[in-house]
C-alpha atoms as a PDB file:
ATOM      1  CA  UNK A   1     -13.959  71.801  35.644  1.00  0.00           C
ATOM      2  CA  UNK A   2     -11.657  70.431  38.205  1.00  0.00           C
ATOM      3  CA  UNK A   3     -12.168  71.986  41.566  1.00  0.00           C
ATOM      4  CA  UNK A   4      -8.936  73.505  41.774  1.00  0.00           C
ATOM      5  CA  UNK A   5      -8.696  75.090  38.605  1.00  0.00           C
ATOM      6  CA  UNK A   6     -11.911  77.140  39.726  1.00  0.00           C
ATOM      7  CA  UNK A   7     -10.517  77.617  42.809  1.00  0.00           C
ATOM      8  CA  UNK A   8      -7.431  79.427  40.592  1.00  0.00           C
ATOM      9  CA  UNK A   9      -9.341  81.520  38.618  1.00  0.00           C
ATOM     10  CA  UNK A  10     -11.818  82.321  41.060  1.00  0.00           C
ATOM     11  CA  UNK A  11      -8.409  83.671  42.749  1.00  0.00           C
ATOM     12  CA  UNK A  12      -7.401  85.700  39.645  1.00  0.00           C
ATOM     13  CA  UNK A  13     -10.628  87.110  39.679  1.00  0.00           C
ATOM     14  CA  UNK A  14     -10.244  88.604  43.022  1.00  0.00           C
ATOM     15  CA  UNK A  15      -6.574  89.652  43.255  1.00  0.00           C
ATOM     16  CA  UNK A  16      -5.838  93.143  42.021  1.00  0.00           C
ATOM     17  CA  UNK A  17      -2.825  94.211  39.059  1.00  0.00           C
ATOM     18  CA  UNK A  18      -1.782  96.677  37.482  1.00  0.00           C
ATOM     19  CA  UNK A  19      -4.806  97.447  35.082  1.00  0.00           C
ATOM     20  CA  UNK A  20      -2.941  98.224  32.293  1.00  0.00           C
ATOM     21  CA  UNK A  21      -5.236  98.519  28.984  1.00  0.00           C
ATOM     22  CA  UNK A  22      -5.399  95.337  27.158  1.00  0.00           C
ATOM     23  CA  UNK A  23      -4.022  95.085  23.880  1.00  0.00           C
ATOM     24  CA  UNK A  24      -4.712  94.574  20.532  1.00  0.00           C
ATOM     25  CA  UNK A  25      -8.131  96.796  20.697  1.00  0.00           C
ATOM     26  CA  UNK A  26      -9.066  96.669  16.639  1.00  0.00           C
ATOM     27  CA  UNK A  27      -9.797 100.282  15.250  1.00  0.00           C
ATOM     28  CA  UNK A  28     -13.723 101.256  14.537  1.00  0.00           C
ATOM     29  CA  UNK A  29     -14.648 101.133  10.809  1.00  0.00           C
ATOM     30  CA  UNK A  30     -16.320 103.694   9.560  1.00  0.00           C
ATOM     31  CA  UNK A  31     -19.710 101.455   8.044  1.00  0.00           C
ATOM     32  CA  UNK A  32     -23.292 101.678   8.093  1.00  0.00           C
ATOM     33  CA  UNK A  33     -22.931 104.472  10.259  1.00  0.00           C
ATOM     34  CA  UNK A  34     -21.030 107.844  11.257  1.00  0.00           C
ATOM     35  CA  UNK A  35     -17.890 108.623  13.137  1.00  0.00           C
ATOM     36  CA  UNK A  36     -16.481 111.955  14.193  1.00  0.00           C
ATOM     37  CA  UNK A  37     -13.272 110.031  14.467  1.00  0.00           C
ATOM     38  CA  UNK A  38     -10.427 110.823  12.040  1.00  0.00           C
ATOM     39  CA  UNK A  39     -11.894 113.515  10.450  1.00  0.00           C
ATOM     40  CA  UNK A  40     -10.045 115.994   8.463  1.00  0.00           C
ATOM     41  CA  UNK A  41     -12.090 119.158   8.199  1.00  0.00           C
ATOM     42  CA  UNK A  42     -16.054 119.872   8.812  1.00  0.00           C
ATOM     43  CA  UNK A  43     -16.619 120.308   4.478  1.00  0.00           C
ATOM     44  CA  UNK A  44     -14.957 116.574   3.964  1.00  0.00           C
ATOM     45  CA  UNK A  45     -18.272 114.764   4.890  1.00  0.00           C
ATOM     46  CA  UNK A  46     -19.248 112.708   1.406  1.00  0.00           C
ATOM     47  CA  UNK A  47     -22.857 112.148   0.807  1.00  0.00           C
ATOM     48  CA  UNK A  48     -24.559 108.966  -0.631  1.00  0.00           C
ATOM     49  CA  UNK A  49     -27.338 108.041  -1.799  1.00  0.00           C
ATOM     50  CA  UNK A  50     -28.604 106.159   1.244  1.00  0.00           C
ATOM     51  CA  UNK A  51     -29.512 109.628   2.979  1.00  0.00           C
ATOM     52  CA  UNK A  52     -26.490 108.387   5.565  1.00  0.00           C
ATOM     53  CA  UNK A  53     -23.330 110.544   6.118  1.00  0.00           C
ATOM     54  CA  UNK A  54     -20.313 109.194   5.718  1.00  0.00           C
ATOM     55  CA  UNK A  55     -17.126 110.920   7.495  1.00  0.00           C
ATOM     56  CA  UNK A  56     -14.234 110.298   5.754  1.00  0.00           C
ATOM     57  CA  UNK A  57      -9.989 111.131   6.015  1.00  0.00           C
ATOM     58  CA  UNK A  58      -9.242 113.654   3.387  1.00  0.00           C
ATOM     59  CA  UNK A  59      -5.238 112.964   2.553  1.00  0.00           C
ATOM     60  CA  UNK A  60      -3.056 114.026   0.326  1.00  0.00           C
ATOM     61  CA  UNK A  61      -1.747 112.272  -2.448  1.00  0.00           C
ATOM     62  CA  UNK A  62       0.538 113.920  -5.191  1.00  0.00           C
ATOM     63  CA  UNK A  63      -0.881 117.050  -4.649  1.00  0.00           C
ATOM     64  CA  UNK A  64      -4.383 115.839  -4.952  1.00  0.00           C
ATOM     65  CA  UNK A  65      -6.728 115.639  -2.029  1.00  0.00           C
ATOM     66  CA  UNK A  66      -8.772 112.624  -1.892  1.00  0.00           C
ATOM     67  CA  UNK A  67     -11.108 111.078   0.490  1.00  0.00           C
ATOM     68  CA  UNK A  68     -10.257 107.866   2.074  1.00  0.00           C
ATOM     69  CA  UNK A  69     -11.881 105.137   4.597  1.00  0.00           C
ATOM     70  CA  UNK A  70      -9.981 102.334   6.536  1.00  0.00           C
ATOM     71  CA  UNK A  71     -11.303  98.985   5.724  1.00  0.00           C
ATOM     72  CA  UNK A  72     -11.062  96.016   8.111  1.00  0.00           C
ATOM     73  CA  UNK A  73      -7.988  93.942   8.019  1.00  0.00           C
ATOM     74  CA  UNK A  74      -8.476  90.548   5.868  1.00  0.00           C
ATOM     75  CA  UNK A  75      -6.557  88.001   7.430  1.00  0.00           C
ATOM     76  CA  UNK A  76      -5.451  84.712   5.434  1.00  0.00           C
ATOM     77  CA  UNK A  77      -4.445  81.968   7.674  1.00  0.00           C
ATOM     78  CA  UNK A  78      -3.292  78.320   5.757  1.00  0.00           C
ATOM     79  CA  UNK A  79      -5.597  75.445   7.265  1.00  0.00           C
ATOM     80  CA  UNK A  80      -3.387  73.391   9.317  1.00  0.00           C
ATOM     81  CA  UNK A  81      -2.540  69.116   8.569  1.00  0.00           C
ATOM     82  CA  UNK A  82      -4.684  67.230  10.556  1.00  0.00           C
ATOM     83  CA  UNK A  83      -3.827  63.718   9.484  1.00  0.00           C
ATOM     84  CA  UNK A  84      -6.865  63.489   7.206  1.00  0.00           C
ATOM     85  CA  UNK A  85      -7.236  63.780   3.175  1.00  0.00           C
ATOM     86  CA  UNK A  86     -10.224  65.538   1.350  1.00  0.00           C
ATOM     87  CA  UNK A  87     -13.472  66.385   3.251  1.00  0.00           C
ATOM     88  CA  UNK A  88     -12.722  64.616   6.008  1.00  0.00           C
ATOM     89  CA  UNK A  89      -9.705  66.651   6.498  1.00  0.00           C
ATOM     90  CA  UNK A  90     -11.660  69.787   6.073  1.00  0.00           C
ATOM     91  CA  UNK A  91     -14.158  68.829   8.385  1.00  0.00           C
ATOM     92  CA  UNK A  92     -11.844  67.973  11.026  1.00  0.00           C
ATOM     93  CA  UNK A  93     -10.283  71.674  10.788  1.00  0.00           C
ATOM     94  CA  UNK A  94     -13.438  73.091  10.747  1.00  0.00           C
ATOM     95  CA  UNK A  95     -15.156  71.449  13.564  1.00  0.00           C
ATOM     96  CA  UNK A  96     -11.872  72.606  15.655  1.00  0.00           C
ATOM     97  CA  UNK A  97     -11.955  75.930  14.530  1.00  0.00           C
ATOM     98  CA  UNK A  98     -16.133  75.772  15.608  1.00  0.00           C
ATOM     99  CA  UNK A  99     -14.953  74.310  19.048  1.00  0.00           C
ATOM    100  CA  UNK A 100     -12.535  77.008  19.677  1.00  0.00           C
ATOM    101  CA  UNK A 101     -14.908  79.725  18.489  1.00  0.00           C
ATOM    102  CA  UNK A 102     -17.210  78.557  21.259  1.00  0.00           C
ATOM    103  CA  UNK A 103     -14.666  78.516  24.075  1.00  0.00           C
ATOM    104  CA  UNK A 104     -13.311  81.710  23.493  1.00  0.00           C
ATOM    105  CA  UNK A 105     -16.851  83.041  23.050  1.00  0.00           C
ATOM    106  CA  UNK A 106     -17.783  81.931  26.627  1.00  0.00           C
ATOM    107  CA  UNK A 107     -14.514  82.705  28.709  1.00  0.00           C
ATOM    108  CA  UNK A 108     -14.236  86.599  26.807  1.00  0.00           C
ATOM    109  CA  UNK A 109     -16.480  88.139  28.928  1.00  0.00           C
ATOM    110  CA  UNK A 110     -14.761  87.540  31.763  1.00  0.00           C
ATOM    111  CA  UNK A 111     -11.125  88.431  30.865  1.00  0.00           C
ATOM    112  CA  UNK A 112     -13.071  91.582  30.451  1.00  0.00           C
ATOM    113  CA  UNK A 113     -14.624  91.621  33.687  1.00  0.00           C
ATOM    114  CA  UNK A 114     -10.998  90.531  35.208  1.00  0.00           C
ATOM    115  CA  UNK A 115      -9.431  93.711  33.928  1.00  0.00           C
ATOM    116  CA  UNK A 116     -12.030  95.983  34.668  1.00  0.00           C
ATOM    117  CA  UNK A 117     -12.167  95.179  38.387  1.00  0.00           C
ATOM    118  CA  UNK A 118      -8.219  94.867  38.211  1.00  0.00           C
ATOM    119  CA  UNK A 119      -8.468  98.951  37.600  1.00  0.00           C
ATOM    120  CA  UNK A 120     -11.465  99.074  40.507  1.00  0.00           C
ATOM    121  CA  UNK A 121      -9.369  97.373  42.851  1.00  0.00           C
ATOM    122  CA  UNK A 122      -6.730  99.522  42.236  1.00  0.00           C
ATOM    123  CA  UNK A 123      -8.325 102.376  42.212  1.00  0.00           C
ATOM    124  CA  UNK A 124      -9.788 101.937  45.418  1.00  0.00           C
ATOM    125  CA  UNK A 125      -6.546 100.795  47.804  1.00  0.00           C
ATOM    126  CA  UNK A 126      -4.769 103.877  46.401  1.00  0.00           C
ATOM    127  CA  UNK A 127      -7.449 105.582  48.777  1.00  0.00           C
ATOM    128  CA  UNK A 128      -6.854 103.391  51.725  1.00  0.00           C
ATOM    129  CA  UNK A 129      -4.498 104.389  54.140  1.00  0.00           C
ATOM    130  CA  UNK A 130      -3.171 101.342  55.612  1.00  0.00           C
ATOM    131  CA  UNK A 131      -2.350  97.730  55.576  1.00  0.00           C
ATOM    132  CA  UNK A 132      -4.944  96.700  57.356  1.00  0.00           C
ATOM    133  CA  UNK A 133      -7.810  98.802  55.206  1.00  0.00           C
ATOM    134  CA  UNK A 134      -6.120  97.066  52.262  1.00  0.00           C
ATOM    135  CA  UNK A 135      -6.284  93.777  53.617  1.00  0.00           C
ATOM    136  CA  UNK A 136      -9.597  94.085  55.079  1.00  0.00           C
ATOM    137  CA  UNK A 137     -11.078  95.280  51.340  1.00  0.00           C
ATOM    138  CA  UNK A 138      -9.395  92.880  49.633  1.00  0.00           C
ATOM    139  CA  UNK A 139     -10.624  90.068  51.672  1.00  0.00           C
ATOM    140  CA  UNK A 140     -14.241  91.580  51.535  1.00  0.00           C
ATOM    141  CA  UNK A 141     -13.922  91.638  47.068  1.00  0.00           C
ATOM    142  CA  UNK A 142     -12.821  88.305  47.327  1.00  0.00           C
ATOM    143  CA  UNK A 143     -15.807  86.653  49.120  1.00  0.00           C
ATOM    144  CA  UNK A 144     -18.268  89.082  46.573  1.00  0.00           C
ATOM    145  CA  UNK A 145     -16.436  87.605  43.716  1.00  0.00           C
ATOM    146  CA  UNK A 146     -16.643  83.682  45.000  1.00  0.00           C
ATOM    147  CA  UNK A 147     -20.359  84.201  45.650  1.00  0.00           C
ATOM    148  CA  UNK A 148     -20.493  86.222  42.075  1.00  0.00           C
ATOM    149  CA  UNK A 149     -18.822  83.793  39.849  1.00  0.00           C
ATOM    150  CA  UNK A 150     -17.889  80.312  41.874  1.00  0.00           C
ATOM    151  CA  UNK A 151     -20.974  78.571  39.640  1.00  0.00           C
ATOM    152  CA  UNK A 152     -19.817  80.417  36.109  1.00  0.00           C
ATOM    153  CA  UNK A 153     -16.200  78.857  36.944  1.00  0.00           C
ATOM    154  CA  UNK A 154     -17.193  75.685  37.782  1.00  0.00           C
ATOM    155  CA  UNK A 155     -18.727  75.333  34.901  1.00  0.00           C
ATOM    156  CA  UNK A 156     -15.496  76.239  32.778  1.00  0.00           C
ATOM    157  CA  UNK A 157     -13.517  72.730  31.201  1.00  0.00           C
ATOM    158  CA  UNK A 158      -9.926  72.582  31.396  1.00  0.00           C
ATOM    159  CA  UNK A 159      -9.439  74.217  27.889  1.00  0.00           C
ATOM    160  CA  UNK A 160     -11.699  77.172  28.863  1.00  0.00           C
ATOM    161  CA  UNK A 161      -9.657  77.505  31.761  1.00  0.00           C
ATOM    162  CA  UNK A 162      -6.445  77.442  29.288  1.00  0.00           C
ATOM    163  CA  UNK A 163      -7.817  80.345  27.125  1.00  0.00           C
ATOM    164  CA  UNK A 164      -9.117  82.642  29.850  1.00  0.00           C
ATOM    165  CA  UNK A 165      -5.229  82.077  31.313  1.00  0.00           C
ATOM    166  CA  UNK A 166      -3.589  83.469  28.110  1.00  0.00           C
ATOM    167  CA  UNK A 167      -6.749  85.986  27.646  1.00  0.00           C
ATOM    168  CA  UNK A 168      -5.631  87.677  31.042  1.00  0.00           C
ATOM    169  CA  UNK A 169      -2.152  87.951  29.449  1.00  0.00           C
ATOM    170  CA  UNK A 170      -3.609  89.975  26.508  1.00  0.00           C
ATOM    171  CA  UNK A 171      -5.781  92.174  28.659  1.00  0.00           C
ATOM    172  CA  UNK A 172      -3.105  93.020  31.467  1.00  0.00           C
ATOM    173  CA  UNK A 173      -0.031  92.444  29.709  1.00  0.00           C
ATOM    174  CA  UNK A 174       1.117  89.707  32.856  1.00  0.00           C
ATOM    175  CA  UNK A 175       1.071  86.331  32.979  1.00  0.00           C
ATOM    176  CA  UNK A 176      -2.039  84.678  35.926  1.00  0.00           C
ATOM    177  CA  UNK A 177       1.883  83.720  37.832  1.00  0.00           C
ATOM    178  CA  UNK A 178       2.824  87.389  37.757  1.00  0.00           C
ATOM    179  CA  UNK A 179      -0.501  88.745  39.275  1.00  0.00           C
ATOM    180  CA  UNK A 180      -0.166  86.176  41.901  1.00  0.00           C
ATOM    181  CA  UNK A 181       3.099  86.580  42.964  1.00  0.00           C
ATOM    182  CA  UNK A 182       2.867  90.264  43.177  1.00  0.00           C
ATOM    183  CA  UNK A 183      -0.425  90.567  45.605  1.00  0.00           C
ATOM    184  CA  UNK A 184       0.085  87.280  47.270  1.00  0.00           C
ATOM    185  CA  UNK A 185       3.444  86.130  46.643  1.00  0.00           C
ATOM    186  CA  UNK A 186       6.020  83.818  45.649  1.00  0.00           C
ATOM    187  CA  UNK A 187       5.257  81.128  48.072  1.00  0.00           C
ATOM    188  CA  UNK A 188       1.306  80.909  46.710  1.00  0.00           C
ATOM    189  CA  UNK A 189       1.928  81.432  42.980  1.00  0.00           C
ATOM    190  CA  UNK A 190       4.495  78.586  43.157  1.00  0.00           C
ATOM    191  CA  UNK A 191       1.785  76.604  44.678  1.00  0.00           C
ATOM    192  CA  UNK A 192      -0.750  77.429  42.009  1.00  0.00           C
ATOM    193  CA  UNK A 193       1.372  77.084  39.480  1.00  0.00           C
ATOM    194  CA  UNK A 194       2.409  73.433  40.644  1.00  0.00           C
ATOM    195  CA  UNK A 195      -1.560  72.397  40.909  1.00  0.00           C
ATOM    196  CA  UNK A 196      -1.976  74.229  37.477  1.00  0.00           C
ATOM    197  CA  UNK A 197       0.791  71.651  35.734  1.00  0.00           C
ATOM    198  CA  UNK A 198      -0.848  68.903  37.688  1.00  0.00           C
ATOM    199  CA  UNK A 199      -4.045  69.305  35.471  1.00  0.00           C
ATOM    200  CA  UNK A 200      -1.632  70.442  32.298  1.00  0.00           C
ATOM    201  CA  UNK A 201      -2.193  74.264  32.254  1.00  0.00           C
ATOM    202  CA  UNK A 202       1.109  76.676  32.564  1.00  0.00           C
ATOM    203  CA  UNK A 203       0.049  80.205  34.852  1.00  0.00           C
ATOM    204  CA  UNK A 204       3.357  81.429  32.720  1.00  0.00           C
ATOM    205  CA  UNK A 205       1.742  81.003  29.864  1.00  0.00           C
ATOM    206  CA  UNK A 206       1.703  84.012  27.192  1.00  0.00           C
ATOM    207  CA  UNK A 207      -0.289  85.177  24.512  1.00  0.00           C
ATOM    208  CA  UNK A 208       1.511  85.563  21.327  1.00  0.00           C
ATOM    209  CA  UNK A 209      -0.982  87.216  18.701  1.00  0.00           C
ATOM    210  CA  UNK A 210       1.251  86.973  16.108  1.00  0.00           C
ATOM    211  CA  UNK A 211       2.857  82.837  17.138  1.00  0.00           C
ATOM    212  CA  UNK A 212       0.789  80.211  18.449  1.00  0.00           C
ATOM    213  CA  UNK A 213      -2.125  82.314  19.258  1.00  0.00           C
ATOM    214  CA  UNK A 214      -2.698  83.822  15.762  1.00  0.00           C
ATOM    215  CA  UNK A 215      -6.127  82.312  15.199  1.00  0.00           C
ATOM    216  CA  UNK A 216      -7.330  83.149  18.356  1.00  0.00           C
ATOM    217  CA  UNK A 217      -6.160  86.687  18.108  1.00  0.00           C
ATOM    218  CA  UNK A 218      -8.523  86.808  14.649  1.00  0.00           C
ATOM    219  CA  UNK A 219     -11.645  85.314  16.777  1.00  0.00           C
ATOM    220  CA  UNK A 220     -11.073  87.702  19.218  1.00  0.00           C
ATOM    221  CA  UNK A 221     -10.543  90.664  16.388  1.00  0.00           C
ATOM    222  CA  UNK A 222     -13.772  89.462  14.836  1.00  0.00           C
ATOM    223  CA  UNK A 223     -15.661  88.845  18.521  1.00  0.00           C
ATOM    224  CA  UNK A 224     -14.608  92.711  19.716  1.00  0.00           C
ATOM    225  CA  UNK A 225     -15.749  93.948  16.340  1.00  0.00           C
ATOM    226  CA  UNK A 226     -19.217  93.007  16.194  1.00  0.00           C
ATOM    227  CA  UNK A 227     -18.655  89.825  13.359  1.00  0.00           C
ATOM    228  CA  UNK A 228     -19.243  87.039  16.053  1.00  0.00           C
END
């Protein structure tokens, strides 16, 4: 990708938030294994004829106690217009949908890694006792995460760069302009954000799971839970 869009997110990689747990985490089903989780009582386990164990909620309805499982969310989402009739309308959608499957695929694992080191960061300049400790480490993190990652982000395109922008919105609840304004300020997020709009990408942008960003919020469901 364009040199400073690494540059950018080479940046977010290194600047430290406030490592708040990402949302929209997707509850473990209880299949083709067994959970402790959500377990009423120690006689409710419920045999089968697979010689597995299956834990399940015990709840009350009308009086009655019966077992009961959580099943995975089924999601029905319309398939959008895309100017094309029949087939080659459906083929269209689908080879989108494929496309975006892929990108998200590749740029996940490092929204990840951005919040996890967010937390280390953070974690570590709460023990420092000055300025200049604090400045010193966070210089050091930076040049271990360009030599880390510079080739990965290099290799990102422009959309990739897009999703892994709204993907650090989901996992630390702010927007790529709010983490850089906060650890390096208003003057250099301005900047960023102006090089960022040269090359058509917003650092306000937000991730709206149940808007725009729907279908990527299902990918991501599906991605987290073991499906792709």
């Amino acid at each position: 990708m364009k040199l400073e869009i690494a540059i950018l997110l080479l940046l977010l990689l290194s600047v430290p938030a406030n490592g708040q747990d990402g949302g929209g985490a997707v509850p473990s089903a209880l299949a083709g294994g067994t959970s402790t989780e959500d377990v009423a009582g120690e006689n409710d386990a419920v045999p089968v004829d697979t010689g597995m164990v299956y834990l399940l909620n015990i709840v009350d309805r009308d009086g009655e106690r019966l077992p009961e499982v959580e099943i995975k969310e089924v999601v029905i989402v319309a398939t959008p217009r895309t100017g094309k009739k029949g087939s080659d309308g459906f083929e269209a959608w689908y080879a989108e949908q494929t496309r975006m499957i892929y990108n998200i695929k590749k740029v996940y694992p490092y929204s990840q890694i951005i919040k996890e080191r967010m937390s280390l960061v953070n974690d570590t300049l709460v023990k420092l006792r000055t300025d200049r400790e604090r400045r010193a480490y966070i210089k050091e993190f930076e040049k271990s995460i360009f030599a880390e990652f510079e080739g990965d982000v290099r290799k990102m395109t422009i959309t990739q760069g897009e999703i892994l922008l709204k993907l650090i919105d989901r996992e630390t609840k702010n927007t790529s302009y709010e983490i850089i304004k906060e650890y390096r300020g208003g003057f250099t997020a301005a900047f960023w954000q102006g090089v960022a709009r040269i090359f058509g990408t917003n650092l306000k942008a937000t991730y709206d799971p149940f808007g725009e960003d729907a279908v990527m919020e299902i990918i991501i469901r599906d991605i987290e839970g073991g499906w792709l």
